[in-house]
N, C-alpha and C. Protein backbone atom coordinates (compact mmCIF):
# COMPACT_ATOMS: atom_id res chain seq x y z
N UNK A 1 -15.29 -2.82 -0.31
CA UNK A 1 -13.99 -2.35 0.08
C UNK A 1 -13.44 -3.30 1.12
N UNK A 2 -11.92 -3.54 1.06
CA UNK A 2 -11.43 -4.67 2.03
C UNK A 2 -10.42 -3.30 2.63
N UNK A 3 -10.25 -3.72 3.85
CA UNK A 3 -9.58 -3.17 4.91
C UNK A 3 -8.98 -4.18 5.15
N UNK A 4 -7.18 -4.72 5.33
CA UNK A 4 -6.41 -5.33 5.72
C UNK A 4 -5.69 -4.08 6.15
N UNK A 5 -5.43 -4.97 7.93
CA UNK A 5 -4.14 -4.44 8.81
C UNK A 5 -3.89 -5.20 10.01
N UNK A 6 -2.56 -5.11 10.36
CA UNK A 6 -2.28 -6.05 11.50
C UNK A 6 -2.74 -6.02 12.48
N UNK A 7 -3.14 -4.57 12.87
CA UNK A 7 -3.68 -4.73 14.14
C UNK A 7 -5.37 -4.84 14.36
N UNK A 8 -5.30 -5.84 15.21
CA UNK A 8 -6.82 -5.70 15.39
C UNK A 8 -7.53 -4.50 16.07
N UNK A 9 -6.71 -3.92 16.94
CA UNK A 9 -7.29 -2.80 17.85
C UNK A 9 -7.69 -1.57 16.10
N UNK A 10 -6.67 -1.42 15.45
CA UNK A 10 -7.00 -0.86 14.92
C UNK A 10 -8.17 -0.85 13.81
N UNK A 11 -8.20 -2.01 13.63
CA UNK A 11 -9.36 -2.77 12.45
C UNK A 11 -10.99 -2.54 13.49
N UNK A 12 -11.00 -2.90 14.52
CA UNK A 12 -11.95 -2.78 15.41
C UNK A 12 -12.80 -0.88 15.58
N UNK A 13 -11.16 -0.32 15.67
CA UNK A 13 -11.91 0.93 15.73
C UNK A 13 -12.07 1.93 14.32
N UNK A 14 -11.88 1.31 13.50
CA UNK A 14 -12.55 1.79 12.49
C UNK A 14 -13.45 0.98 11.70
N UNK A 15 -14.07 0.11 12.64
CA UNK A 15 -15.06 -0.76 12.34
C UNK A 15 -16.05 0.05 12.86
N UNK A 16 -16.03 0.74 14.23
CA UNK A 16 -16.64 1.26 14.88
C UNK A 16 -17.36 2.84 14.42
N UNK A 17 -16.08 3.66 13.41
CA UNK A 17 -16.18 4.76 13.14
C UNK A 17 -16.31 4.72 11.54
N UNK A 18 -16.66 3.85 11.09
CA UNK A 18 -16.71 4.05 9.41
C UNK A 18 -18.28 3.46 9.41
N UNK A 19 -19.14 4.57 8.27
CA UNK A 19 -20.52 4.83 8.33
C UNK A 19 -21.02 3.66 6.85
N UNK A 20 -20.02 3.05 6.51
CA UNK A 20 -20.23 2.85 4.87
C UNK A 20 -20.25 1.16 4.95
N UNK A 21 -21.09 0.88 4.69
CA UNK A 21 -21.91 -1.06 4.60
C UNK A 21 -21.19 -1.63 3.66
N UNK A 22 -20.41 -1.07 3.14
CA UNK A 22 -19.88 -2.05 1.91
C UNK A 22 -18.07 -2.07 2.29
N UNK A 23 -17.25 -2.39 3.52
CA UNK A 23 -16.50 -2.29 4.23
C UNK A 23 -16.23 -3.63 4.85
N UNK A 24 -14.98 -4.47 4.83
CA UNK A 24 -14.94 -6.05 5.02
C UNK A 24 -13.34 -5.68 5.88
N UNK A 25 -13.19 -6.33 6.60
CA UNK A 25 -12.04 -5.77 7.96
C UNK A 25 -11.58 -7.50 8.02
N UNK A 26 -10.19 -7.36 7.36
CA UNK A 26 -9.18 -8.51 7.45
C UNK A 26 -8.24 -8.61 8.68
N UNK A 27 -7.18 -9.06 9.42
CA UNK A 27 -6.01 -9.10 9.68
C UNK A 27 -5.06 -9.93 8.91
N UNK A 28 -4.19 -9.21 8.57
CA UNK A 28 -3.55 -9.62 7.98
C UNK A 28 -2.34 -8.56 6.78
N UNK A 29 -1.48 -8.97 6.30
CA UNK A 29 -0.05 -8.27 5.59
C UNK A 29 -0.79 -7.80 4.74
N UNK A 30 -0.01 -6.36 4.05
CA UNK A 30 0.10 -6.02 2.85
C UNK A 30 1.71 -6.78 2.40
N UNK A 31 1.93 -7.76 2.31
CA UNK A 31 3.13 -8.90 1.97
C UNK A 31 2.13 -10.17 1.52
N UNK A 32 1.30 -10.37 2.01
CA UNK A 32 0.60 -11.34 1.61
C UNK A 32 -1.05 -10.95 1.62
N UNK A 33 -1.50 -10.63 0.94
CA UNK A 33 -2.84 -9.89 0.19
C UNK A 33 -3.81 -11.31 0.78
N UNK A 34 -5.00 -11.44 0.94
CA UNK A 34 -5.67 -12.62 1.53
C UNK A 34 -6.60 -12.44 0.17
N UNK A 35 -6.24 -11.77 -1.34
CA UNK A 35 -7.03 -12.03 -2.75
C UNK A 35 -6.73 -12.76 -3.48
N UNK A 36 -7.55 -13.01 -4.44
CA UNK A 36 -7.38 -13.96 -5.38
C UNK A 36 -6.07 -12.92 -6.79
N UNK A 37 -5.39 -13.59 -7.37
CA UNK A 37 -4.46 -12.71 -8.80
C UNK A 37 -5.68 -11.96 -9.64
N UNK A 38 -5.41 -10.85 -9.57
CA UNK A 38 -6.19 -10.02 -10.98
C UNK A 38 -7.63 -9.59 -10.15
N UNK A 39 -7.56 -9.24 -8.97
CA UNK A 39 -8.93 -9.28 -8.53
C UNK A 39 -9.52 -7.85 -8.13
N UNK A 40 -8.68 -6.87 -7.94
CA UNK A 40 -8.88 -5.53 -7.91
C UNK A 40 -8.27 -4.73 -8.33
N UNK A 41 -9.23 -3.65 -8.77
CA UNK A 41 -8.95 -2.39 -9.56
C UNK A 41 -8.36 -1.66 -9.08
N UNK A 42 -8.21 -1.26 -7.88
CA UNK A 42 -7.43 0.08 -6.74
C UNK A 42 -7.33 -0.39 -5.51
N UNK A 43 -5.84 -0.23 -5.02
CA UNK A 43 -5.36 -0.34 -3.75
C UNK A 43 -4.60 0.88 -2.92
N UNK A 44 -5.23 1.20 -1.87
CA UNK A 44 -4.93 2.29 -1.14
C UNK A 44 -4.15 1.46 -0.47
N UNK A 45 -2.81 1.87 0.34
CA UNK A 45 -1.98 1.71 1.74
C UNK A 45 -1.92 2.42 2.17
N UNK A 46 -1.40 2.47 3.37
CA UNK A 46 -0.52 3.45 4.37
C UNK A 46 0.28 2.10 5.23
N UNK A 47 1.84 1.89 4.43
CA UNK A 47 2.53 1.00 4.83
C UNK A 47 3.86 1.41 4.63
N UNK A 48 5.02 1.27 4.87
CA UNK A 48 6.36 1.27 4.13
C UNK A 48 6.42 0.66 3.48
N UNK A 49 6.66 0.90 2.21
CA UNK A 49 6.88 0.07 0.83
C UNK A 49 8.08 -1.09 0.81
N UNK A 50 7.82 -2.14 -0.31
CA UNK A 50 8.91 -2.98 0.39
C UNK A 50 8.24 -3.45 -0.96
N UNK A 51 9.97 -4.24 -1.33
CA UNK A 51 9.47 -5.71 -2.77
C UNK A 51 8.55 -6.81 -2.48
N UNK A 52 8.50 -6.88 -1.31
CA UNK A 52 7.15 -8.13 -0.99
C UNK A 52 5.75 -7.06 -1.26
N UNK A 53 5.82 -6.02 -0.89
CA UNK A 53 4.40 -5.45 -0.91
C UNK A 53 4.21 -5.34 -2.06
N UNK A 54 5.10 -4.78 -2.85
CA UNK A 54 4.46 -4.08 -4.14
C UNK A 54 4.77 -5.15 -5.32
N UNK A 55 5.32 -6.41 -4.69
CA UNK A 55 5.19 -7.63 -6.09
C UNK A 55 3.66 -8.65 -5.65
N UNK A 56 3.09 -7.94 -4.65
CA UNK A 56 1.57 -8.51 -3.55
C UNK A 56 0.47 -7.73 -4.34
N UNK A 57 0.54 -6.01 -4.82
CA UNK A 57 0.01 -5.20 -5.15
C UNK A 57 -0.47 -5.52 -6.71
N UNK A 58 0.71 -5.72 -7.57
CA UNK A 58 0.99 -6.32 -8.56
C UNK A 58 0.06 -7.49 -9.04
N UNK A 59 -0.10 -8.78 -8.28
CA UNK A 59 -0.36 -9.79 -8.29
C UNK A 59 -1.87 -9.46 -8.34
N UNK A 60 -2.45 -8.57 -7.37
CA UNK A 60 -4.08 -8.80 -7.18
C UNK A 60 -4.59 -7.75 -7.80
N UNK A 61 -3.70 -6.67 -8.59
CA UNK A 61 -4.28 -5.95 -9.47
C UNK A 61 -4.73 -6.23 -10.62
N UNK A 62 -5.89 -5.60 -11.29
CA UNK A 62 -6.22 -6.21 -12.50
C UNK A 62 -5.37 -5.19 -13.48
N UNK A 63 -5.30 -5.82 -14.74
CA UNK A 63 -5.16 -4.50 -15.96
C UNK A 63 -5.11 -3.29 -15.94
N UNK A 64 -4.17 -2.70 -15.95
CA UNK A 64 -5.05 -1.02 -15.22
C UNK A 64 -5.02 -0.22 -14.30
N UNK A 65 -4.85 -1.32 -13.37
CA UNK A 65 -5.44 -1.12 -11.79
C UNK A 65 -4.33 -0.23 -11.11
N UNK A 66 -4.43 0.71 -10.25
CA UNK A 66 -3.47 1.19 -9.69
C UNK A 66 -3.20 0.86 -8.39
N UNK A 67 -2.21 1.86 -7.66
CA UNK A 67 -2.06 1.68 -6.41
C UNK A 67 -1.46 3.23 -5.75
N UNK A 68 -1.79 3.31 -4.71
CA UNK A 68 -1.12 4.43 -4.05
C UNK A 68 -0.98 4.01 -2.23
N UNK A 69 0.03 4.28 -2.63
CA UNK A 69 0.65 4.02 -0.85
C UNK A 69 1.42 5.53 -0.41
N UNK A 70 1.05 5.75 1.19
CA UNK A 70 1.23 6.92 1.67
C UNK A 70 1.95 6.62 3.32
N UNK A 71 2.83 6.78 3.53
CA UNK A 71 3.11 6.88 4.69
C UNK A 71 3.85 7.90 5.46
N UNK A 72 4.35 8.11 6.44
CA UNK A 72 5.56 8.99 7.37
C UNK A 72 5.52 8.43 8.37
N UNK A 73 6.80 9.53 9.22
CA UNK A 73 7.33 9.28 10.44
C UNK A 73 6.90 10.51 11.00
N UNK A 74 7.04 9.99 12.43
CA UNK A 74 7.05 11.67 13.30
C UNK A 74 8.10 11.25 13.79
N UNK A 75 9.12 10.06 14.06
CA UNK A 75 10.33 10.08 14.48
C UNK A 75 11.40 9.89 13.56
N UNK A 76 12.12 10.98 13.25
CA UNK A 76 13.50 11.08 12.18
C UNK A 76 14.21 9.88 12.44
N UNK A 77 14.21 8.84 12.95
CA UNK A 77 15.22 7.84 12.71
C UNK A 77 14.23 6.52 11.74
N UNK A 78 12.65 6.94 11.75
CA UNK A 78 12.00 5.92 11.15
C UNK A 78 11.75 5.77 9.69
N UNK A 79 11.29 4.21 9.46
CA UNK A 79 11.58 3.36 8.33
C UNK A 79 11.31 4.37 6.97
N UNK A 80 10.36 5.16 7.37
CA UNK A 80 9.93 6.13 5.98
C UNK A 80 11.82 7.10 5.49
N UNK A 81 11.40 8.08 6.51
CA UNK A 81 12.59 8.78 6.21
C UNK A 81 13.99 7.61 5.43
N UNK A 82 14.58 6.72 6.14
CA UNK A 82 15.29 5.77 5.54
C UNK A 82 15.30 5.41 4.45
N UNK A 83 14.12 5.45 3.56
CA UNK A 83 14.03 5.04 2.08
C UNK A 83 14.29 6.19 1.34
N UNK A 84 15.17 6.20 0.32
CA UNK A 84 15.56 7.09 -0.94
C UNK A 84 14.36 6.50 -2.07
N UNK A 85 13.86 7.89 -2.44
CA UNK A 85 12.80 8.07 -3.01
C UNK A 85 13.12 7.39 -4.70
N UNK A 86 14.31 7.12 -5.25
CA UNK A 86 14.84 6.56 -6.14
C UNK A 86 14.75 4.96 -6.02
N UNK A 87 14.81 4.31 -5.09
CA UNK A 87 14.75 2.71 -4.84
C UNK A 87 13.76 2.55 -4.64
N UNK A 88 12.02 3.50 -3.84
CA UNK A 88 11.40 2.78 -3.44
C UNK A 88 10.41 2.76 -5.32
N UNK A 89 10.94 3.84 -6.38
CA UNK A 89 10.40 3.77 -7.52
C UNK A 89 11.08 2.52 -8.14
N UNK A 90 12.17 2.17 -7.99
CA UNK A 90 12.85 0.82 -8.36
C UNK A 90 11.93 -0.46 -7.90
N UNK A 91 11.65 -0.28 -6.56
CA UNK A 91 10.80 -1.41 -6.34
C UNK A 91 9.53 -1.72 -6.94
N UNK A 92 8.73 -0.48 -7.45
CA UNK A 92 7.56 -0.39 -7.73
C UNK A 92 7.59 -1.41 -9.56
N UNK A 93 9.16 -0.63 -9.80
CA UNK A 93 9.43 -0.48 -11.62
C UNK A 93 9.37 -1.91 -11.75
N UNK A 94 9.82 -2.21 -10.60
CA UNK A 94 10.61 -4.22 -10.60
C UNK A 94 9.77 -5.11 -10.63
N UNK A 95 8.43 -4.52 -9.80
CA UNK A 95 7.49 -5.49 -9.91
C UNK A 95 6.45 -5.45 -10.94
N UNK A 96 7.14 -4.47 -11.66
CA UNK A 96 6.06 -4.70 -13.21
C UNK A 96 5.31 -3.28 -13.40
N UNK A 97 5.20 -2.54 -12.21
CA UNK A 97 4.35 -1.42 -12.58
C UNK A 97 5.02 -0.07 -13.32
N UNK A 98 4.38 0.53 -14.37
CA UNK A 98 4.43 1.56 -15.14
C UNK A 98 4.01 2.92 -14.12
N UNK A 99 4.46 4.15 -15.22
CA UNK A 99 4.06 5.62 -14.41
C UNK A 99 4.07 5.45 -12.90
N UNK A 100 4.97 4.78 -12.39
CA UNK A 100 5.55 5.45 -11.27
C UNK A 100 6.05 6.78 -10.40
N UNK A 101 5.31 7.10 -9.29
CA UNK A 101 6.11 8.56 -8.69
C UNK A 101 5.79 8.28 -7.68
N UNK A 102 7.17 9.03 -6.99
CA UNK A 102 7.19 8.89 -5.71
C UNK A 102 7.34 10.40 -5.23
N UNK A 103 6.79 11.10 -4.67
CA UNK A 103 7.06 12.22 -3.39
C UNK A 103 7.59 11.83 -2.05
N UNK A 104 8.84 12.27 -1.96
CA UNK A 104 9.26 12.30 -0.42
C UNK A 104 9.44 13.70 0.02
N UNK A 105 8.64 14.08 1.55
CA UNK A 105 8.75 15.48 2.18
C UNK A 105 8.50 15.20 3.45
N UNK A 106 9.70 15.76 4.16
CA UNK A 106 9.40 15.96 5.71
C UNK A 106 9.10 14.76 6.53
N UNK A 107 9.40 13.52 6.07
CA UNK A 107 9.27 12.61 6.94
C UNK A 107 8.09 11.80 6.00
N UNK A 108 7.42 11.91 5.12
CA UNK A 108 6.48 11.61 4.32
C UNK A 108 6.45 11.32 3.05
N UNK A 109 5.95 10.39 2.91
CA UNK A 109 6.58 8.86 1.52
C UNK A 109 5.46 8.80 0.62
N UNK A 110 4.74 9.08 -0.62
CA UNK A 110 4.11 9.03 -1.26
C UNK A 110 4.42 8.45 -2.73
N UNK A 111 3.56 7.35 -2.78
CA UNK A 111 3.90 6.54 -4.08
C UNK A 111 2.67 6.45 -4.76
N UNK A 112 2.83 6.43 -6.11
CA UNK A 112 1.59 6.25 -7.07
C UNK A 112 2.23 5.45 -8.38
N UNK A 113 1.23 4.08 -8.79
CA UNK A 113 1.99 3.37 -9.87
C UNK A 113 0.67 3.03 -10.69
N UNK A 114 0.74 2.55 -11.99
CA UNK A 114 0.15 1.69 -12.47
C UNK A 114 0.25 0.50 -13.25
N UNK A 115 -0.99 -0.61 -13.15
CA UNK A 115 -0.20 -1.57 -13.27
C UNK A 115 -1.00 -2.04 -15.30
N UNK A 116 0.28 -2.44 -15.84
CA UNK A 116 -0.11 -1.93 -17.64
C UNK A 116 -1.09 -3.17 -17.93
């Protein structure tokens, strides 16, 4: 399992609190994936979705492969709430992926795609 995220504080402390040996801790974008094209089967996020991410998602998925990204706000003016749940399935559609859905509730962004 690869763990990419920007922050190091955060990569550090769930370096600290995750029990499982098979766990590899990057810095670095979900905009720019640090994989090779076609190289994994399933990608978890917790990011705001965006056409760089999910044409990134696309790229290092294999055949098949899905993705699910999950995020929110606890502050009503943030980036989640802002996205209409109709464009961020546009973005997903654009970059190639099939069976797309998106849930938006309460400040909370849930996407699920696959890639054909």
């Amino acid at each position: 399992m690869l763990v990419v995220d920007r922050s190091v504080d955060a990569l550090e402390h769930l370096r600290k609190t995750t029990t499982a040996s098979n766990v590899f801790y990057l810095v670095g974008s979900m905009d720019v994936l640090p994989l090779t094209d076609t190289s994994a089967d399933e990608i978890l996020a917790a990011v705001v979705p965006s056409g760089e991410a999910a044409a990134e998602f696309f790229r290092v998925l294999r055949p098949g492969g899905r993705v699910a990204v999950a995020t929110g706000d606890e502050d009503d003016t943030g980036p989640a709430l802002n996205l209409d749940a109709h464009e961020v399935e546009r973005l997903f559609s654009d970059a190639g992926f099939t069976a797309v859905t998106v849930a938006a509730a309460q400040g909370r962004l849930a996407v699920a795609a696959r890639k054909p």
